[in-house]
Protein backbone atom coordinates (compact mmCIF):
# COMPACT_ATOMS: atom_id res chain seq x y z
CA UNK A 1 137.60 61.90 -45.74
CA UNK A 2 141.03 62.60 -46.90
CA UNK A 3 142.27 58.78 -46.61
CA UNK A 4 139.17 57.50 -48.05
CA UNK A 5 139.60 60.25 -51.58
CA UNK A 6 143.65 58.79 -51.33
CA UNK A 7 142.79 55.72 -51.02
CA UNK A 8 140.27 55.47 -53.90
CA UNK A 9 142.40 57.33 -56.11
CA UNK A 10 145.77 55.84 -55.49
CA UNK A 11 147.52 52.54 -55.18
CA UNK A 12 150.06 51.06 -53.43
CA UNK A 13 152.65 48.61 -54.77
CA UNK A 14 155.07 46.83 -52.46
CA UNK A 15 158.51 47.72 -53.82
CA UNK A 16 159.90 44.44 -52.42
CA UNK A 17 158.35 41.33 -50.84
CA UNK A 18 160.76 42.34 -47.67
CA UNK A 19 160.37 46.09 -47.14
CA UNK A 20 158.04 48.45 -46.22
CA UNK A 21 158.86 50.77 -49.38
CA UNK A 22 156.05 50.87 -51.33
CA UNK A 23 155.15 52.65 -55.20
CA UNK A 24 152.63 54.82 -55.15
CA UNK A 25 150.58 54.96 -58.66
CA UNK A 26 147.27 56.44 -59.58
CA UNK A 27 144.47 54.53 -59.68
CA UNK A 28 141.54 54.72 -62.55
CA UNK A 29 138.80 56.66 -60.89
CA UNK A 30 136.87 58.16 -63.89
CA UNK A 31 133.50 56.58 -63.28
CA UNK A 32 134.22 58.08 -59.37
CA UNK A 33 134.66 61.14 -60.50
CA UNK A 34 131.29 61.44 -62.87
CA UNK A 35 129.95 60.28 -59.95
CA UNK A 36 130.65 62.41 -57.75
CA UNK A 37 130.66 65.46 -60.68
CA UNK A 38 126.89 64.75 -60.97
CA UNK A 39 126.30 65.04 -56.89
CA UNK A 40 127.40 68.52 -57.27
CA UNK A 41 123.68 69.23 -58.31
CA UNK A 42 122.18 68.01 -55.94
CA UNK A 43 121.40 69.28 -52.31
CA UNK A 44 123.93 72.15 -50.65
CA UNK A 45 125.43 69.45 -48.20
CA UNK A 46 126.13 67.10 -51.04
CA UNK A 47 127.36 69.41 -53.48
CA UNK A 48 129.75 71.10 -51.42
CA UNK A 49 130.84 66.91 -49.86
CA UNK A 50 131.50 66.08 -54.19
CA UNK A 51 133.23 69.43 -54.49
CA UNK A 52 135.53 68.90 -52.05
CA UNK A 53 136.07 65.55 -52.72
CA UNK A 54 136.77 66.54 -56.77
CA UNK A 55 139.09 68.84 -55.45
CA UNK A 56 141.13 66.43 -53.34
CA UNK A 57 141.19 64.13 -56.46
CA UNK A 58 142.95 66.87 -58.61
CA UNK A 59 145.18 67.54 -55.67
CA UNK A 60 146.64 63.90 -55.69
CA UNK A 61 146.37 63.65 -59.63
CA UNK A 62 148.56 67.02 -59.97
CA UNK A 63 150.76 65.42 -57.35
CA UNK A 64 150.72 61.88 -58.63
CA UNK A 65 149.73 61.87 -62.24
CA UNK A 66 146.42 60.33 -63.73
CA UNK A 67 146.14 57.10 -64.67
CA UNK A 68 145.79 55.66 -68.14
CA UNK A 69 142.46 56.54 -69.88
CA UNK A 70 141.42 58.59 -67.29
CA UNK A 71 140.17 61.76 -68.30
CA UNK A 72 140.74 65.36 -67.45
CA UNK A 73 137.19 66.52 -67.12
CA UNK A 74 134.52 64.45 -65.11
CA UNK A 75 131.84 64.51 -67.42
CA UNK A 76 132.59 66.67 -71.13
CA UNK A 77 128.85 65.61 -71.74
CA UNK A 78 127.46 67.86 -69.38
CA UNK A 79 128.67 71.24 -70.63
CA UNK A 80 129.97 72.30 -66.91
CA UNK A 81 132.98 73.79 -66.28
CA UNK A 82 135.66 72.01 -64.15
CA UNK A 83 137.64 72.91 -61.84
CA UNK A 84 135.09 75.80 -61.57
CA UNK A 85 137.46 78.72 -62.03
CA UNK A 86 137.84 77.23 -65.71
CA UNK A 87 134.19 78.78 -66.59
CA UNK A 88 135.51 82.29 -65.36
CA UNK A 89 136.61 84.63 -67.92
């Protein structure tokens, strides 16, 4: 699942059309993440599948930056706090 969330949420740009150096940058995945923000309602299995895959996202966009026009919460509409510890006093 890991290389599937990395892949999604980053891409790869040759550095040079001889090497095998590439730039990593990160990838729009705003309309991923509402997705998968809105699974996290849904059945135990699911949820706990879109948590963790929210979670990797963060991960790699702490690590890699977010891309332009991406924002920082999945879905502001829906009142709910993320990352979850952000609703805890």
């Amino acid at each position: 699942m890991d290389r599937v969330v990395r892949a999604v949420a980053l891409r790869e740009v040759s550095a040079s059309d001889i090497s095998n150096f590439f730039y990593i940058h990160p990838a729009s995945v705003a309309e991923v993440r509402k997705f998968l923000f809105g699974l996290l309602r849904g059945p135990r299995q699911e949820a706990a599948l879109a948590k963790s895959c929210l979670t990797a996202i963060d991960i790699l966009r702490d690590e890699y930056g977010i891309a332009a026009n991406d924002v920082r919460h999945p879905d502001v509409m829906s009142e709910i706090p993320w990352p979850p510890e952000a609703g805890h006093p």
